[in-house]
Protein backbone atom coordinates (compact mmCIF):
# COMPACT_ATOMS: atom_id res chain seq x y z
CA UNK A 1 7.22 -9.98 -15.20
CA UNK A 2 8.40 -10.24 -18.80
CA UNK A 3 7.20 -14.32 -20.31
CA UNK A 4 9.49 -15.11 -22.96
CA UNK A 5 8.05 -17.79 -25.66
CA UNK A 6 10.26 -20.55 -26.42
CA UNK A 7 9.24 -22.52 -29.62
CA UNK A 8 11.11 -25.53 -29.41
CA UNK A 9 11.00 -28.18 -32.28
CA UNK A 10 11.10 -31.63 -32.64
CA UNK A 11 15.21 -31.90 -33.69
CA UNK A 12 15.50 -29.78 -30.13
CA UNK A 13 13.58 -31.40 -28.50
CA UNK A 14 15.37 -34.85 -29.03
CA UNK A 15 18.59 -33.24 -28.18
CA UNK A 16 17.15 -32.21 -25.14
CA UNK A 17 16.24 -35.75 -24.07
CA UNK A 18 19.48 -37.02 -25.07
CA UNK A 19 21.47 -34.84 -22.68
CA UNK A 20 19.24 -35.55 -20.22
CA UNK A 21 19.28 -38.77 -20.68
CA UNK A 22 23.13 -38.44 -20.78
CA UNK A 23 23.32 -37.01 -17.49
CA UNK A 24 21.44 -39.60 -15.81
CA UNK A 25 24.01 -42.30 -17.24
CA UNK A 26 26.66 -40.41 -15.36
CA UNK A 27 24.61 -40.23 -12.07
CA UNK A 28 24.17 -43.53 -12.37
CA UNK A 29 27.43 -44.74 -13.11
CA UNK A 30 28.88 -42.50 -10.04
CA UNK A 31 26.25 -44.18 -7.60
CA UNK A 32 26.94 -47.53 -9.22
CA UNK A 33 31.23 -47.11 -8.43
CA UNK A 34 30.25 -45.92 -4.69
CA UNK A 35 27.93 -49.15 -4.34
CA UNK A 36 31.03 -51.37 -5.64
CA UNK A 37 33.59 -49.53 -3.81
CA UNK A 38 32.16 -49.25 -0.44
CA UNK A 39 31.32 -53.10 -0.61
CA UNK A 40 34.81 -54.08 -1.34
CA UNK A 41 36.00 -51.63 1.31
CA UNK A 42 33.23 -53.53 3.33
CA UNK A 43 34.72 -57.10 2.39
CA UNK A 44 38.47 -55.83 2.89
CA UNK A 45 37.59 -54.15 6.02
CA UNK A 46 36.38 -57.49 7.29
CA UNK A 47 39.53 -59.16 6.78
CA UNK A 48 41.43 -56.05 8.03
CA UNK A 49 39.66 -55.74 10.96
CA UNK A 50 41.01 -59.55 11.82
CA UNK A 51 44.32 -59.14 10.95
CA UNK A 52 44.91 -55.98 13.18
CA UNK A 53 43.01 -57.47 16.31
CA UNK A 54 45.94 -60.66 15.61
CA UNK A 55 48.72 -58.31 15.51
CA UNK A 56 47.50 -56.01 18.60
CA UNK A 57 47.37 -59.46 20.29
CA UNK A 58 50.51 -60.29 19.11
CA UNK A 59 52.15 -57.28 21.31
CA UNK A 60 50.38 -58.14 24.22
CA UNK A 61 48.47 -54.89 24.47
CA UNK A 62 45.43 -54.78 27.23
CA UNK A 63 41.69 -54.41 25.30
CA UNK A 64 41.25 -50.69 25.68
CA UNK A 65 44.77 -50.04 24.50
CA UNK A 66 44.33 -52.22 21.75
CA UNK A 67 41.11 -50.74 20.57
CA UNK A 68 42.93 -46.99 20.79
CA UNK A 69 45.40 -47.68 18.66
CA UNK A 70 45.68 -50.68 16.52
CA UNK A 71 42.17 -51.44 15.65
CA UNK A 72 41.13 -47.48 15.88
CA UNK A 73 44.34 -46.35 13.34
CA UNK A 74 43.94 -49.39 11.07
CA UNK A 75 39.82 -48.19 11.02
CA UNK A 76 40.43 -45.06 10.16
CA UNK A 77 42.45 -45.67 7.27
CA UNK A 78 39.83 -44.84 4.80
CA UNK A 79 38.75 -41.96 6.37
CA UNK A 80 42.57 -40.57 6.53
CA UNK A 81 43.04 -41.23 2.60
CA UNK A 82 40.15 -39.82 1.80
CA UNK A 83 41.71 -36.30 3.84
CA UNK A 84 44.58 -37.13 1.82
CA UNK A 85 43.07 -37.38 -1.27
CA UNK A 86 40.38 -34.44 -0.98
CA UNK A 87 43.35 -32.15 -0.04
CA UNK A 88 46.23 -33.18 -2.67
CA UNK A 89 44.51 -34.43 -5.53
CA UNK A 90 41.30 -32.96 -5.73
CA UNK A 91 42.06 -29.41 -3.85
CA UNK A 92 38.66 -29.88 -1.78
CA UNK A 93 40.25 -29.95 1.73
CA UNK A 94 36.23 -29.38 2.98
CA UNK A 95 35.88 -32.97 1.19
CA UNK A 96 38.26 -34.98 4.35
CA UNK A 97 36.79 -32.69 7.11
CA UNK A 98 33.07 -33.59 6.38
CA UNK A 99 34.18 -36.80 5.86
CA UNK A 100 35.73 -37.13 8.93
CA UNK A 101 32.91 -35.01 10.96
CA UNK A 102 30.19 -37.30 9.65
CA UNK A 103 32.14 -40.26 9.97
CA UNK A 104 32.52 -39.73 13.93
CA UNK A 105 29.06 -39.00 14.06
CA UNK A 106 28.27 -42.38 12.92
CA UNK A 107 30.96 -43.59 14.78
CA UNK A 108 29.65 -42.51 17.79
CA UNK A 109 26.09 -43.04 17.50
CA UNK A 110 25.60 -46.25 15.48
CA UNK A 111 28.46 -48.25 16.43
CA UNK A 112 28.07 -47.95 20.54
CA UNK A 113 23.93 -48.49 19.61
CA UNK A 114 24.54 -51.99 17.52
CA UNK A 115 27.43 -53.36 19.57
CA UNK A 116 24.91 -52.35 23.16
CA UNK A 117 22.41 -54.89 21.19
CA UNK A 118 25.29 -57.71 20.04
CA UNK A 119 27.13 -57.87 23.45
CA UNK A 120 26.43 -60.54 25.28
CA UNK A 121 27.13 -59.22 28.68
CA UNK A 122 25.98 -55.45 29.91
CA UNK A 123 27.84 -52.98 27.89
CA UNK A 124 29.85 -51.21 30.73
CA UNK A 125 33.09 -49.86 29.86
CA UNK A 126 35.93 -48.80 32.22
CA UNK A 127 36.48 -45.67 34.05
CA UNK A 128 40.08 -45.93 31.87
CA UNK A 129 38.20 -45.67 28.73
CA UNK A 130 36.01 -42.40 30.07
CA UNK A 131 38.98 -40.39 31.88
CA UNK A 132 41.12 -41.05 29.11
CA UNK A 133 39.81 -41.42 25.16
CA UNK A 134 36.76 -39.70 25.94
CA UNK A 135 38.12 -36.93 27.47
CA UNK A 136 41.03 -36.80 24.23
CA UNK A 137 38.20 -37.17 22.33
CA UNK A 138 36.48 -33.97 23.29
CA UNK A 139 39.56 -31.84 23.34
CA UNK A 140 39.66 -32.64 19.56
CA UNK A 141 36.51 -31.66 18.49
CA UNK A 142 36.75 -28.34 20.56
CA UNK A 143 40.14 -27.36 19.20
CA UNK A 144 38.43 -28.53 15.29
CA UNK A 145 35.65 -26.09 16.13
CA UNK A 146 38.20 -23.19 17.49
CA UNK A 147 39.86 -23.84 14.37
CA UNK A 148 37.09 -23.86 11.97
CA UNK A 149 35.06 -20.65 13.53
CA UNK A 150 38.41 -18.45 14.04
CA UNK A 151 41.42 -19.46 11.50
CA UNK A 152 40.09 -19.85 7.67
CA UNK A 153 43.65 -20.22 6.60
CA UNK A 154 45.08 -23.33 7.79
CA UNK A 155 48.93 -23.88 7.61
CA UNK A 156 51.77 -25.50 9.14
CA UNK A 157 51.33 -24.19 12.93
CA UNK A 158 47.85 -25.81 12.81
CA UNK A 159 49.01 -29.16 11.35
CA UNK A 160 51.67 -29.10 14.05
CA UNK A 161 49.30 -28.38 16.94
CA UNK A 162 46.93 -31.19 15.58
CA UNK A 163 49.60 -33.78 15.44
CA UNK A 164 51.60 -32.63 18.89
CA UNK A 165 47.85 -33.38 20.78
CA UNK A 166 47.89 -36.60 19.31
CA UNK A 167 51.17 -37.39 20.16
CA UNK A 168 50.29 -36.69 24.00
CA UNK A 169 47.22 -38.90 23.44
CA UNK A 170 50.03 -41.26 22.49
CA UNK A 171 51.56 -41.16 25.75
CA UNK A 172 49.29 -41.96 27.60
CA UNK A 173 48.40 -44.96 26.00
CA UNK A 174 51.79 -45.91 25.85
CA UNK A 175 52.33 -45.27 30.25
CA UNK A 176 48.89 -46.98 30.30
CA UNK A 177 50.84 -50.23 28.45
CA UNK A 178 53.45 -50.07 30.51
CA UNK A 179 51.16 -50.14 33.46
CA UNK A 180 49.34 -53.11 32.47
CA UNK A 181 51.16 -55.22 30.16
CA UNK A 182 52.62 -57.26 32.67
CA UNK A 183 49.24 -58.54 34.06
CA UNK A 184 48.36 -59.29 30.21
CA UNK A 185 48.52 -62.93 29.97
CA UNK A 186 49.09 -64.47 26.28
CA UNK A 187 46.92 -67.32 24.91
CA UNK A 188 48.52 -69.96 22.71
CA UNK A 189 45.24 -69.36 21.10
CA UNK A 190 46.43 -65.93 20.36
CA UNK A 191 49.89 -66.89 18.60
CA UNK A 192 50.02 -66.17 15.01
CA UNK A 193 52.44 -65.72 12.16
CA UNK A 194 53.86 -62.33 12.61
CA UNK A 195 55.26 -62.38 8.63
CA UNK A 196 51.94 -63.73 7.18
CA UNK A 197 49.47 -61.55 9.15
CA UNK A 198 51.86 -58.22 8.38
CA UNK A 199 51.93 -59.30 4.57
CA UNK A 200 48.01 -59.77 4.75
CA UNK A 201 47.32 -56.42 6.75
CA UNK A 202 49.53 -54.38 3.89
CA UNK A 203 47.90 -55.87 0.97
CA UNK A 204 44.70 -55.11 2.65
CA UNK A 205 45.60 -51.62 3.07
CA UNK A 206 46.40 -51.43 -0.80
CA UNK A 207 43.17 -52.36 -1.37
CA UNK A 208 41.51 -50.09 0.72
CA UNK A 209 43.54 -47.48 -0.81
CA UNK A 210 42.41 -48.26 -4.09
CA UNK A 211 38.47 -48.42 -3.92
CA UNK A 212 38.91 -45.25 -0.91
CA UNK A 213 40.15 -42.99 -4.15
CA UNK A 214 37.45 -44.26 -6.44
CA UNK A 215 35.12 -43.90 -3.56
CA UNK A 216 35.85 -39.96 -3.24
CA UNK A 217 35.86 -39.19 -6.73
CA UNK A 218 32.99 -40.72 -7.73
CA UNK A 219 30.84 -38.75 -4.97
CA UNK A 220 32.54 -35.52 -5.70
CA UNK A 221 31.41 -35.96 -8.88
CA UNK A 222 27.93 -37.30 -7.81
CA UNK A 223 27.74 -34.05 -6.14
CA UNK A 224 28.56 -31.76 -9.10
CA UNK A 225 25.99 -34.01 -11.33
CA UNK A 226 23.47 -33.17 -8.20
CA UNK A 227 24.09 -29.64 -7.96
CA UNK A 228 24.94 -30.19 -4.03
CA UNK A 229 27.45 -29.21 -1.70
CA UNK A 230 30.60 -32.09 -1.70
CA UNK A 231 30.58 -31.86 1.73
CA UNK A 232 27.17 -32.66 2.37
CA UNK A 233 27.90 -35.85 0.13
CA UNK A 234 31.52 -36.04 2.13
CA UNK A 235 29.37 -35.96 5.42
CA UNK A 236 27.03 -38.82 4.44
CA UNK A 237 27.95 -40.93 1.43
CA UNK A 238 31.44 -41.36 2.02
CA UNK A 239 31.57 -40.96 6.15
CA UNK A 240 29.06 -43.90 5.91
CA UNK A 241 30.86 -45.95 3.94
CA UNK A 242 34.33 -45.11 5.37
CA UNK A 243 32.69 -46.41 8.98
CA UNK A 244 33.14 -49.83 7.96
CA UNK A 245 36.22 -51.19 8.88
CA UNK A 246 35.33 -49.30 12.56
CA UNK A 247 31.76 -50.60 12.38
CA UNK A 248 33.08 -54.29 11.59
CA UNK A 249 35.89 -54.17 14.26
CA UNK A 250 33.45 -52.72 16.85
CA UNK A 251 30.95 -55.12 16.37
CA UNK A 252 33.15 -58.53 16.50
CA UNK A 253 34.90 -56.89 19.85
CA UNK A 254 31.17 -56.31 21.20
CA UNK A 255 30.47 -60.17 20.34
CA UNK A 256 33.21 -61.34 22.15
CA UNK A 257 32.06 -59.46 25.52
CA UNK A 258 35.45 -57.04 24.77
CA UNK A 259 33.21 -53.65 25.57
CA UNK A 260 36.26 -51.40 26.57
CA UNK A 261 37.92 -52.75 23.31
CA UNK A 262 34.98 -51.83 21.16
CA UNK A 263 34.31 -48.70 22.91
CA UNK A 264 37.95 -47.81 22.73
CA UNK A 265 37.70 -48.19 19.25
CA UNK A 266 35.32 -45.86 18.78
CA UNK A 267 36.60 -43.12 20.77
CA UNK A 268 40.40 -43.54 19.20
CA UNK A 269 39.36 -44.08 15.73
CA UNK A 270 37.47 -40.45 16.10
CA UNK A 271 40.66 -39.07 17.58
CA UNK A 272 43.06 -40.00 15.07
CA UNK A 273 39.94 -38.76 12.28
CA UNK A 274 40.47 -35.73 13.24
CA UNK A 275 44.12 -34.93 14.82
CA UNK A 276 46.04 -37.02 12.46
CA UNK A 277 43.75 -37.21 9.52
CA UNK A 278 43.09 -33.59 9.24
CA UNK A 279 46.86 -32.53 10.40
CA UNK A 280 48.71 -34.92 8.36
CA UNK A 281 47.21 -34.00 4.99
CA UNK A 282 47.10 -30.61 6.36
CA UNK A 283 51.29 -30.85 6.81
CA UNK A 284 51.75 -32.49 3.30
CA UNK A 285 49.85 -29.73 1.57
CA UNK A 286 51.38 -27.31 3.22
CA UNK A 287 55.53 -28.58 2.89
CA UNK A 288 54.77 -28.31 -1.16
CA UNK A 289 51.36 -25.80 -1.43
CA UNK A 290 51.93 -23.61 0.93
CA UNK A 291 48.51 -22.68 3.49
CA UNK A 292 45.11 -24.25 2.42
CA UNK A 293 41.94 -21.70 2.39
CA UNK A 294 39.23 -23.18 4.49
CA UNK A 295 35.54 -22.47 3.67
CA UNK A 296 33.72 -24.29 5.56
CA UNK A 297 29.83 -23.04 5.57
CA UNK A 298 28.02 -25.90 7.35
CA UNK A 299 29.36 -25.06 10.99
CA UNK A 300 26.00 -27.02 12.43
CA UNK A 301 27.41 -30.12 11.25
CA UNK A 302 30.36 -29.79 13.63
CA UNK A 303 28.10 -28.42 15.98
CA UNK A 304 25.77 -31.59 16.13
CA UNK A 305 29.07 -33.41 16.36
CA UNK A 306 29.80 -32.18 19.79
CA UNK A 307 26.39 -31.79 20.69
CA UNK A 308 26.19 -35.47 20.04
CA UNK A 309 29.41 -35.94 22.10
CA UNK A 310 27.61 -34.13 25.01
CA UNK A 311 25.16 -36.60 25.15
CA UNK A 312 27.24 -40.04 24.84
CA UNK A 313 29.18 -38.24 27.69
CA UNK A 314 26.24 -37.80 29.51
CA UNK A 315 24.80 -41.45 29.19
CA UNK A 316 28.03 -42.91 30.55
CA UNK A 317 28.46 -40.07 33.35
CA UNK A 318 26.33 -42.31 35.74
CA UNK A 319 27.59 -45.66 35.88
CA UNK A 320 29.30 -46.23 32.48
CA UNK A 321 27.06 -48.09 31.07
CA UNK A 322 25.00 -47.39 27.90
CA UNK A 323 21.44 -49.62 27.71
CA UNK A 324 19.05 -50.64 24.85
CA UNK A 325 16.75 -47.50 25.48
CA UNK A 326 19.63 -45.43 24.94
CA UNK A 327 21.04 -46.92 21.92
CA UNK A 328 17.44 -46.43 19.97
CA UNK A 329 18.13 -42.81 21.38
CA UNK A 330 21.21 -42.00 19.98
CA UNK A 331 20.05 -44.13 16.69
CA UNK A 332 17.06 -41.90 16.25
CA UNK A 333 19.18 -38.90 16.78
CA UNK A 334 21.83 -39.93 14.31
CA UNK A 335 19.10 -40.26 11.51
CA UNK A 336 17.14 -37.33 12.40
CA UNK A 337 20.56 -35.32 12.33
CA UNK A 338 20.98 -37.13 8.72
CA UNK A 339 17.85 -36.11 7.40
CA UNK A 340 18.46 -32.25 8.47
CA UNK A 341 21.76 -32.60 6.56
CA UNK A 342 20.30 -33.68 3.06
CA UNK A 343 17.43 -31.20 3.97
CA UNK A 344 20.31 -28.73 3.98
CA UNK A 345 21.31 -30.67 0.40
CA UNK A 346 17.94 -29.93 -1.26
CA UNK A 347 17.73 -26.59 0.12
């Protein structure tokens, strides 16, 4: 081993503490920008959150239906512009899919735990919810882990596939509406106006926009100042704080005793995560860039995914009904599964 003497003096030394001190301003100012951002995606999610459950009201859709599609799509907004975003303006396409795999995992550990200890009635959900989001629900993650393990060139085949599943998801929510949307009786409690809550749900959606983009460029450049993986900070910073607006719908649906509608939620928002908010970015990029390169090293991450998907599955299986033991279960799980990830960080 050869020691090599560095004599450093004092003019060095300063400039040494300066840059240091330098780089710690930046870290700082990052962290501070994904505090402010997430909080006003927090505040607008609130309101957002409202204004869809109006307009889903509005069109006389039954709960579960509701929580599939309006208040799961208008959820997963920031998670879909932060795909969009990763893959077209900052060329990091690994950015949206650990966002999107870590935001499901919260999704579907934290948000069925808090709204099991909200509800005021036993949170059962319907054998509709089960047979049909659930079961969509795992055909996406398999076909994102067939796709990850066995094409690392993505293109327009795969964006297609992605979106043509989702459309069939569609369809049955759609001949599920049909079904039911006669026996859906409309409160006048439940009229709104149509003009005022659409204006209110787009301006809302600006917003969101807005802070989402600041939001993913201030953590991919938190994890260049780190020295870490962006997806690792995709799969926890931002997935966190893009499971607002679904956290926040979840919870008020739970409140109200509406367990298929929060449960729904869940389950559709983490559909249309990954089918339309991997495949539509996907089908952008690929119309003007051609095929996007995937590298994506951290396969255990979408590995715990579905192993955490076995095991919601499996608490439902018996009577569809998820308890308070449970929910500390799948809490514990989600933060032990969090701490192996930023393990894999420091590592």
């Amino acid at each position: 081993m050869i020691l090599i003497n560095i004599k450093i003096n004092h003019q060095n030394n300063n400039l040494l503490k300066t840059i240091i001190i330098i780089l710690n301003m930046d870290i700082l100012i990052e962290i501070a920008i994904i505090i402010f951002s997430s909080l006003i995606i927090y505040l607008a999610g609130n309101k957002f959150a409202e204004s869809s459950s109006k307009i889903g009201d509005h069109f006389k859709l039954p709960r579960d239906v509701k929580g599939a599609t309006f208040d799961a799509i208008s959820s997963s907004l920031p998670e879909l512009l932060v795909a969009l975003y990763s893959v077209i303006i900052f060329k990091q396409f690994e950015v949206g899919i650990g966002t999107i795999a870590g935001s499901a995992l919260f999704n579907l550990l934290i948000i069925p735990s808090i709204c099991v200890f909200v509800a005021p009635v036993t949170f059962k959900v319907s054998k509709k919810v089960i047979s049909r989001d659930a079961l969509f629900y795992l055909i996406s993650i398999f076909t994102l882990i067939i796709l990850i393990i066995y094409f690392k060139e993505w293109g327009l085949i795969i964006s297609i596939l992605l979106l043509l599943i989702y459309l069939v998801y569609l369809k049955e929510i759609i001949t599920h509406t049909k079904l039911h949307k006669k026996n859906f009786k409309q409160n006048k409690q439940n009229e709104i106006r149509f003009v005022k809550e659409i204006s209110i749900f787009l301006v809302l959606m600006l917003i969101i926009g807005i802070f989402t983009f600041f939001l993913t460029n201030s953590a991919i450049n938190l994890s260049y100042a780190l020295g870490i993986s962006p997806i690792i900070i995709a799969f926890t910073i931002i997935a966190a704080a893009t499971s607002v607006p679904d956290t926040v719908i979840s919870v008020i649906n739970a409140k109200k005793g509406d367990i298929d509608d929060a449960t729904s939620n869940v389950f559709g928002s983490n559909i249309f995560d990954i089918l339309v908010g991997i495949g539509l970015p996907l089908l952008i990029y690929t119309l003007f860039k051609g095929p996007v390169l995937i590298d994506f090293v951290n396969l255990e991450i979408i590995l715990g995914l579905l192993g955490s998907t076995i095991l919601v599955l499996y608490f439902f299986a018996e009577d569809h009904t998820l308890n308070k033991r449970q929910a500390i279960t799948l809490i514990i799980m989600y933060f032990l599964f969090l701490l192996y990830v930023i393990t894999l960080a420091l590592l």
